[in-house]
N, C-alpha and C. Protein backbone atom coordinates (compact mmCIF):
# COMPACT_ATOMS: atom_id res chain seq x y z
N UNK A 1 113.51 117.17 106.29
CA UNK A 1 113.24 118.16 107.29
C UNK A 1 114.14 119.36 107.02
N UNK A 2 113.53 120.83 106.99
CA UNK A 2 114.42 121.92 106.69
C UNK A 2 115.36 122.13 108.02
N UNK A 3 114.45 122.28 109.31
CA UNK A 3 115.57 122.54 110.36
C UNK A 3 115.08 122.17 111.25
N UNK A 4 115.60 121.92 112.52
CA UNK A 4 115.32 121.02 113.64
C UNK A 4 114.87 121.50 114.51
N UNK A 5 113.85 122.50 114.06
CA UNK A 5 112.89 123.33 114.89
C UNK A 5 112.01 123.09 114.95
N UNK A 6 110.80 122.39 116.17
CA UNK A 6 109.72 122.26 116.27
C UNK A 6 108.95 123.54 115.85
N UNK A 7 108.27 122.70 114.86
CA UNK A 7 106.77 123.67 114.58
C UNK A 7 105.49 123.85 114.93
N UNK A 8 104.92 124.89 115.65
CA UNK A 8 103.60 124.46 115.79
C UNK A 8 102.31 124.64 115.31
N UNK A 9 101.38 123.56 114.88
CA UNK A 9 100.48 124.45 114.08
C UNK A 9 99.18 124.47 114.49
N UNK A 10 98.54 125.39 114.88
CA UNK A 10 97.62 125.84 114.88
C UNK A 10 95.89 125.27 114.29
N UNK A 11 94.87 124.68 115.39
CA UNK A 11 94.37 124.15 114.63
C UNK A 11 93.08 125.25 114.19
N UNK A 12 93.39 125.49 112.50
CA UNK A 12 92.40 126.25 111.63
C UNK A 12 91.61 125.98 110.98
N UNK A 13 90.30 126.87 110.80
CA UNK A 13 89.62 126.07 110.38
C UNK A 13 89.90 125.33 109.11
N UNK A 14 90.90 125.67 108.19
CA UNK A 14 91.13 124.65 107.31
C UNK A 14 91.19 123.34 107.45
N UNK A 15 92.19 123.20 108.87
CA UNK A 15 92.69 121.87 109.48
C UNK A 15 91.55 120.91 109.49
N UNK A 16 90.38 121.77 110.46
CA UNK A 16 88.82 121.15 110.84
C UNK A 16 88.28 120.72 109.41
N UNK A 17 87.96 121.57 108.44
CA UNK A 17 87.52 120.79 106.92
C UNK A 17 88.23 119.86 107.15
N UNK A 18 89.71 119.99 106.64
CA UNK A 18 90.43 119.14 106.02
C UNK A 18 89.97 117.17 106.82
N UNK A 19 90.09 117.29 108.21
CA UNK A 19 89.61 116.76 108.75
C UNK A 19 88.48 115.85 108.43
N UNK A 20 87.31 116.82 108.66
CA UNK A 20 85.95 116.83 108.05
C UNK A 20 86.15 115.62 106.94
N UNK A 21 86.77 116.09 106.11
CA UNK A 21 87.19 115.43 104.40
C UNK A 21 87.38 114.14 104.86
N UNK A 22 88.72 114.06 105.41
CA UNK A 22 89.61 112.70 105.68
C UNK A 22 88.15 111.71 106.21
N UNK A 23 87.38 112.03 107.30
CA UNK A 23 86.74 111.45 107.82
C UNK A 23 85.19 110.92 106.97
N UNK A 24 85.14 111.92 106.11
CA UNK A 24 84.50 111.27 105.19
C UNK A 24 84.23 110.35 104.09
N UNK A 25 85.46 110.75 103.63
CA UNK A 25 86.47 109.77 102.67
C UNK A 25 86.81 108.81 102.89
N UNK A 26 87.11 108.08 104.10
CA UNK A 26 87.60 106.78 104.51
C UNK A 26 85.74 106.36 105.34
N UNK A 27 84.79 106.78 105.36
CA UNK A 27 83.48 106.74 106.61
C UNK A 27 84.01 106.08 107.34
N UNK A 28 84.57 106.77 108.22
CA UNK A 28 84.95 106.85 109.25
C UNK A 28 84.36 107.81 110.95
N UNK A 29 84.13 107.12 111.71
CA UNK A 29 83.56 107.90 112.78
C UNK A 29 84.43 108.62 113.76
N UNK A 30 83.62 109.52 114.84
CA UNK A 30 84.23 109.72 115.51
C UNK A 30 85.26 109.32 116.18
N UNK A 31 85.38 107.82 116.39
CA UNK A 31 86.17 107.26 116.82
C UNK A 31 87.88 107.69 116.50
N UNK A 32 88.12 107.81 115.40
CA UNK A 32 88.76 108.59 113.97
C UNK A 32 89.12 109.87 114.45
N UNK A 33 88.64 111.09 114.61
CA UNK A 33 88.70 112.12 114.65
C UNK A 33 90.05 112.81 114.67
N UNK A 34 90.98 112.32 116.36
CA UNK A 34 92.02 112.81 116.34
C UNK A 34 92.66 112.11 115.64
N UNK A 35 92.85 111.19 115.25
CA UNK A 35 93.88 110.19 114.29
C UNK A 35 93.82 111.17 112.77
N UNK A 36 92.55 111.57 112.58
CA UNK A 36 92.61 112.74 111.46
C UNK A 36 92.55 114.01 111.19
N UNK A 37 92.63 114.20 112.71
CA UNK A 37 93.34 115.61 113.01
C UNK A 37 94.46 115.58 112.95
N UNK A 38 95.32 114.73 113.19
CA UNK A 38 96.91 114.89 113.35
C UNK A 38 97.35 114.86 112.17
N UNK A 39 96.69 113.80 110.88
CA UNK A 39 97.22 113.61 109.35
C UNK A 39 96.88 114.85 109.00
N UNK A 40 95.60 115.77 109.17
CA UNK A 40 95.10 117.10 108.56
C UNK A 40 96.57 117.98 108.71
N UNK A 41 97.02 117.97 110.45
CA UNK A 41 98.18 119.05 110.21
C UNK A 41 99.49 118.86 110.63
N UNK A 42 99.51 117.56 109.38
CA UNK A 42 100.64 116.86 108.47
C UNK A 42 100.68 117.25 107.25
N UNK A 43 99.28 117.26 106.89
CA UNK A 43 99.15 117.59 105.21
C UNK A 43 99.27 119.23 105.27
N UNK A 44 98.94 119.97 106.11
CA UNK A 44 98.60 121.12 106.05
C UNK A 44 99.87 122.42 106.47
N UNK A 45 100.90 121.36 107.34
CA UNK A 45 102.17 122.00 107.46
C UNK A 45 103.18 121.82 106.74
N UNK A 46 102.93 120.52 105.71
CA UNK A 46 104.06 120.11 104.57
C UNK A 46 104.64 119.32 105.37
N UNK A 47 104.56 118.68 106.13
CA UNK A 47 105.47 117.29 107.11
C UNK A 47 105.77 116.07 105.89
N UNK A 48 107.38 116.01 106.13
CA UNK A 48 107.63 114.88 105.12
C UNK A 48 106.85 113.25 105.84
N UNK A 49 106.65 113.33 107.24
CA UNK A 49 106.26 111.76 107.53
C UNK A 49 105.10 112.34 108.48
N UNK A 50 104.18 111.11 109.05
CA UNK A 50 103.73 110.87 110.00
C UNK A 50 104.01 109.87 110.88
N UNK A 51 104.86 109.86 111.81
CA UNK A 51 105.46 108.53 111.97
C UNK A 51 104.02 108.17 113.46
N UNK A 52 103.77 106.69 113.28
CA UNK A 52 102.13 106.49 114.46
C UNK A 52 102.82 104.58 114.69
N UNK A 53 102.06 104.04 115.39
CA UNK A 53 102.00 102.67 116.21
C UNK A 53 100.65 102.31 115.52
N UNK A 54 99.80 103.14 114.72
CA UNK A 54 98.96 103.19 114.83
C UNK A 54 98.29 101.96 113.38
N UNK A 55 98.78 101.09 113.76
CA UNK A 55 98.53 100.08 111.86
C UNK A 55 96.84 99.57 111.62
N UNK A 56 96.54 99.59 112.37
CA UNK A 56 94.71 99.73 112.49
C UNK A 56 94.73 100.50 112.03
N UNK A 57 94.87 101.95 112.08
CA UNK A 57 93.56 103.29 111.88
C UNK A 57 94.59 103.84 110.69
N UNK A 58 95.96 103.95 110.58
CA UNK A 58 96.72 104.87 109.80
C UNK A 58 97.81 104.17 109.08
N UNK A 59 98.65 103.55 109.57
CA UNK A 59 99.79 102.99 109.14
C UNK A 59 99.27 101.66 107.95
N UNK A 60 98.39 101.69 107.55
CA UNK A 60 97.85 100.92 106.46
C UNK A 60 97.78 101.01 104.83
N UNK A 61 97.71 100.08 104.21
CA UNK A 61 97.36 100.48 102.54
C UNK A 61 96.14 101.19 102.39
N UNK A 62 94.91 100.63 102.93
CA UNK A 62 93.49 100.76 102.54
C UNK A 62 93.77 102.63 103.21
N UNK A 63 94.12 102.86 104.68
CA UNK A 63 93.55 104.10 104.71
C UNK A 63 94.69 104.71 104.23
N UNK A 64 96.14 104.57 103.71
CA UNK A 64 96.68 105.33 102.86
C UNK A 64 96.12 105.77 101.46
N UNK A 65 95.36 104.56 100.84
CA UNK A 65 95.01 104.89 99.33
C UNK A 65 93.35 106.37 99.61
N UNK A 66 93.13 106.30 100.89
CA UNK A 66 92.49 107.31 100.96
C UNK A 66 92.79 108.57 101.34
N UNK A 67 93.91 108.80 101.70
CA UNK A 67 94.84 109.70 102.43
C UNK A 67 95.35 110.68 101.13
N UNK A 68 95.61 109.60 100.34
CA UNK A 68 96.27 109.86 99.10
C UNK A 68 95.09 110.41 97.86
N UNK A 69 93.98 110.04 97.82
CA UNK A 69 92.62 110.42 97.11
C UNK A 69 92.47 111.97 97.67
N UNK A 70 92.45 112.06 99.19
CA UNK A 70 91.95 113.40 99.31
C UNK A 70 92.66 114.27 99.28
N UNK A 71 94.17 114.04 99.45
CA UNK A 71 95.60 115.18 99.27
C UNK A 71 95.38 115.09 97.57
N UNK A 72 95.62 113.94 97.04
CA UNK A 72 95.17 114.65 95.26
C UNK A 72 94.04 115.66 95.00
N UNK A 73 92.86 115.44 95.36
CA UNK A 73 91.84 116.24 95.31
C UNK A 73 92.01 117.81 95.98
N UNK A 74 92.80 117.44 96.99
CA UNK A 74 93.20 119.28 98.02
C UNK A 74 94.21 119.80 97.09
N UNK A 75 95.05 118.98 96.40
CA UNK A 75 96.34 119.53 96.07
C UNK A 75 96.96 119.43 97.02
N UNK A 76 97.51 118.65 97.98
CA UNK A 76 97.82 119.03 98.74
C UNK A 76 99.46 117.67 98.81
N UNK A 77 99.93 118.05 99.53
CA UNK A 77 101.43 117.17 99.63
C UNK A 77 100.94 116.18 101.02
N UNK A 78 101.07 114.87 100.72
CA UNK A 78 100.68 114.00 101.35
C UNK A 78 101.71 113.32 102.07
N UNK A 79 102.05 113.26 103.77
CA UNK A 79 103.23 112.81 104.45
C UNK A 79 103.24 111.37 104.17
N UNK A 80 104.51 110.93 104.29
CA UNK A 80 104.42 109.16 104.28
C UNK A 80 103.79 108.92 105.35
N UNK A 81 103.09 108.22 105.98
CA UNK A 81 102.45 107.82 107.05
C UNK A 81 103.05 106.31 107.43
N UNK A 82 103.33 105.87 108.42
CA UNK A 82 103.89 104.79 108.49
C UNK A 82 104.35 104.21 110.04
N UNK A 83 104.81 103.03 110.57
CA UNK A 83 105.10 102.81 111.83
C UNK A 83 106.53 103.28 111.90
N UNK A 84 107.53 103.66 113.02
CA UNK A 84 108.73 103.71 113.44
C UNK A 84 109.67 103.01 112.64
N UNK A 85 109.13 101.38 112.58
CA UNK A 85 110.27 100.34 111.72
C UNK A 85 109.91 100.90 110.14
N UNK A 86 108.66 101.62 109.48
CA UNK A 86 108.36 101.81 108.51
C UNK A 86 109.64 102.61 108.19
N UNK A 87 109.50 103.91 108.75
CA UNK A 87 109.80 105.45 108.71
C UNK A 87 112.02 104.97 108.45
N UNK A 88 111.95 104.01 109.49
CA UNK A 88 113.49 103.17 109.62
C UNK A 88 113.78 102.92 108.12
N UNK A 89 113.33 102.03 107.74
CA UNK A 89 113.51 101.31 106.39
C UNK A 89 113.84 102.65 105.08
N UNK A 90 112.33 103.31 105.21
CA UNK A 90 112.64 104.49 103.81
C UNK A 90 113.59 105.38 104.39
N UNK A 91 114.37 105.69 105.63
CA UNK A 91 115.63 106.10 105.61
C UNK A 91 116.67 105.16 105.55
N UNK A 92 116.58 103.99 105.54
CA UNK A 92 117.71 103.14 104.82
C UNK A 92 118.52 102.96 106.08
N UNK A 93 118.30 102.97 107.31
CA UNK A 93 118.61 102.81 108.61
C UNK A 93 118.04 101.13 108.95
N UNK A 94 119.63 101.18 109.22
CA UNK A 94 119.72 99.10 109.85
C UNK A 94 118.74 98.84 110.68
């Protein structure tokens, strides 16, 4: 993290593609939507994590290896996505 300033971002229509993408890429439904709105502007603000509860829809291998397909394809820098105890561990915190 550069500085401990909340950022806010704006949802553009890039975000909405980007979105769009994620949700296609994993076929995934509406159900989905905001869960891939929030990764869209993760990927789209440069966020080192996504930290979620969320191990169904996000905090997973299967929808990481797709997370990771469509940030390769955008070019784009892909946040770790992960639960709280995840996010704990890759900072090396007891």
């Amino acid at each position: 993290m550069k500085s401990g300033r909340v950022k806010t971002v704006p949802a553009t229509a890039q975000i909405h593609d980007l979105t769009e993408r994620l949700l296609l890429a994993g076929g995934w439904g509406e159900g989905r939507r905001a869960d891939m709105l929030h990764l869209a502007c993760a990927m789209i603000s440069g966020a080192d994590a996504l930290v979620t509860w969320d191990k169904s829809d996000l905090a997973n291998d299967d929808a990481r290896r797709v997370f990771k397909a469509v940030a390769d394809k955008r070019r784009l820098k892909l946040p770790r996505v992960g639960t709280p105890i995840e996010v704990r561990s890759w900072l090396g915190i007891a």
